[in-house]
C-alpha atoms as a PDB file:
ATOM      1  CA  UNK A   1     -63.187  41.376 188.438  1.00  0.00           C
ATOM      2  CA  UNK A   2     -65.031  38.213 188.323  1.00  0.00           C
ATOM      3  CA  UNK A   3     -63.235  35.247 189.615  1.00  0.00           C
ATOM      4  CA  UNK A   4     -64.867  31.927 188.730  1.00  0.00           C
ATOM      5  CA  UNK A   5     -64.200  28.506 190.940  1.00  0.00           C
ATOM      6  CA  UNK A   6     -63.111  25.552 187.829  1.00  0.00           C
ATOM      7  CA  UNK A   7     -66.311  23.841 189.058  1.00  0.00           C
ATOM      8  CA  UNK A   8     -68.790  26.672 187.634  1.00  0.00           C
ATOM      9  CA  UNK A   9     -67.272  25.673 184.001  1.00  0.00           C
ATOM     10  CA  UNK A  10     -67.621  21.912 184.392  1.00  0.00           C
ATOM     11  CA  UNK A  11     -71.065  21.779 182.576  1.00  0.00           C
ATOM     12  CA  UNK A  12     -70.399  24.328 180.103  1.00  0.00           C
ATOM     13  CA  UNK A  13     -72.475  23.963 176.938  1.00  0.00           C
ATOM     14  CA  UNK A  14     -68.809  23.915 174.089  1.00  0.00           C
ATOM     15  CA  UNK A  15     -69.250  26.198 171.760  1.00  0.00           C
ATOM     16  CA  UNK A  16     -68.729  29.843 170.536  1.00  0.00           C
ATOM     17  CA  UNK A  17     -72.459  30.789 170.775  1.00  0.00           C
ATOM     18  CA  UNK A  18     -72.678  29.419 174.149  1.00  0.00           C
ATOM     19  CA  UNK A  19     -69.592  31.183 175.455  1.00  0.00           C
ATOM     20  CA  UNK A  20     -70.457  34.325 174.156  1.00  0.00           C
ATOM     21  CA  UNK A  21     -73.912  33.742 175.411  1.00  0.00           C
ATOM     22  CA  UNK A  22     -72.689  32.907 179.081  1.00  0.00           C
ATOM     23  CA  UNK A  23     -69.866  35.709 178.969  1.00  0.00           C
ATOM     24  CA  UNK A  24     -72.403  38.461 177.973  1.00  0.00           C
ATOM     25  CA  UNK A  25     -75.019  36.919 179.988  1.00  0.00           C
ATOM     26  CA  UNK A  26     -73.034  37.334 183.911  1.00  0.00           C
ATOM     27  CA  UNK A  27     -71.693  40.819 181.950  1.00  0.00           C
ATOM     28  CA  UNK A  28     -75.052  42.290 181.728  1.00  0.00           C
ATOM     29  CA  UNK A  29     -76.571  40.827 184.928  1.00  0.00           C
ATOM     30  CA  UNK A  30     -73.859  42.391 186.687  1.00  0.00           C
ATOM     31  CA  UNK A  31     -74.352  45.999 185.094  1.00  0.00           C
ATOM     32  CA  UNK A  32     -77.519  45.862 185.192  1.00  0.00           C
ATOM     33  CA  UNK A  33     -77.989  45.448 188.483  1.00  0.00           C
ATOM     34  CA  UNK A  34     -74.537  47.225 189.983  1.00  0.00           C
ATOM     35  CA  UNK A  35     -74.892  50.790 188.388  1.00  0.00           C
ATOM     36  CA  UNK A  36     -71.067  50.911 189.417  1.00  0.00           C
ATOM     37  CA  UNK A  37     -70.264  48.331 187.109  1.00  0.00           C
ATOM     38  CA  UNK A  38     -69.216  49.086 183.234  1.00  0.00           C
ATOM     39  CA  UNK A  39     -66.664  46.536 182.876  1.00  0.00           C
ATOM     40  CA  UNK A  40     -66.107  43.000 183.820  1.00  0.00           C
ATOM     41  CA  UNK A  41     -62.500  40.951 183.978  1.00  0.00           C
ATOM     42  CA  UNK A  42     -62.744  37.209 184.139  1.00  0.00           C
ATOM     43  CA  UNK A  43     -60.248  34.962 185.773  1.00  0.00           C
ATOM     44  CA  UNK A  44     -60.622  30.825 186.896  1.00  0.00           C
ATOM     45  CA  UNK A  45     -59.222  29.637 190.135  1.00  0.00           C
ATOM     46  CA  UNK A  46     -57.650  33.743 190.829  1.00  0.00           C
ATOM     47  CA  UNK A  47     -55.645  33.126 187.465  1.00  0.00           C
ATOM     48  CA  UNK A  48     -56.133  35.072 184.439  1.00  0.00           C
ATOM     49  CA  UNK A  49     -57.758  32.391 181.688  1.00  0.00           C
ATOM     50  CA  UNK A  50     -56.939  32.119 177.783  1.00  0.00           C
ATOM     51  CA  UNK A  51     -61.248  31.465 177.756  1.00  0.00           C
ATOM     52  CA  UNK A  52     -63.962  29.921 179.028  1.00  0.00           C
ATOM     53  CA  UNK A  53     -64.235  26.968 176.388  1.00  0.00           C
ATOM     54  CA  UNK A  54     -61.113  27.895 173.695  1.00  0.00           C
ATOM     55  CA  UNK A  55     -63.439  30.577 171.725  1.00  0.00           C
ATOM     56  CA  UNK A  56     -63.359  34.077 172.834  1.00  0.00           C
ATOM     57  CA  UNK A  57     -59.961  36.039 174.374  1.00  0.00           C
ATOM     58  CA  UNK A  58     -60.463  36.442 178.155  1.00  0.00           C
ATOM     59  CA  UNK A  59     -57.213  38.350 178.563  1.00  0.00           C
ATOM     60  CA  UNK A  60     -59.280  41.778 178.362  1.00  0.00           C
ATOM     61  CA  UNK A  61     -62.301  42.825 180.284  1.00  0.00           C
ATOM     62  CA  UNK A  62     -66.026  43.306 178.601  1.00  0.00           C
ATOM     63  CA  UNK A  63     -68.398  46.192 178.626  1.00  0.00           C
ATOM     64  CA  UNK A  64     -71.813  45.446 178.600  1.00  0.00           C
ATOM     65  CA  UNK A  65     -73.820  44.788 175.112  1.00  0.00           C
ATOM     66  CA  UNK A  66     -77.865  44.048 176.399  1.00  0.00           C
ATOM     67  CA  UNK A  67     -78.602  43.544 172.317  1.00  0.00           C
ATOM     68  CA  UNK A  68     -76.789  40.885 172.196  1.00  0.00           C
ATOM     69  CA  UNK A  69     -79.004  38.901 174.567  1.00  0.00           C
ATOM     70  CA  UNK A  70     -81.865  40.635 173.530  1.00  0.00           C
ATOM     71  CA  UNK A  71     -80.942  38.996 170.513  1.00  0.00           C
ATOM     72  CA  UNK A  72     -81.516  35.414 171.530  1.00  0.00           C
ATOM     73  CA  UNK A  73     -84.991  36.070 172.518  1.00  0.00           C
END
């Protein structure tokens, strides 16, 4: 579980690309670097959040998917 303070979304680029980008990006940091990690739950403030930026669900947790930032290279 990765809880977020309201202040590390305040210069959040809107958009779906960007949230995906940002959601996948702390996602596959983690795992990459925590062996121990294969899924990651978001909340805001220690409260489960609708999203990031009104694009993608937050209610469930996400595995990693490196292609997908592999992608934007």
């Amino acid at each position: 579980v990765l809880d977020l303070s309201q202040e590390a979304l305040s210069d959040f680029m809107p958009g779906i690309e960007s949230e995906d980008l940002a959601i996948y990006s702390i996602v596959d940091s983690l795992a990459a670097n925590i062996p121990a990690v294969k899924r990651v739950k978001f909340l805001v403030q220690g409260q489960q959040a609708q999203t990031l930026d009104g694009h993608i669900d937050l209610t469930g947790s996400f595995a990693p998917e490196p292609s997908l930032i592999a992608q934007t290279h």
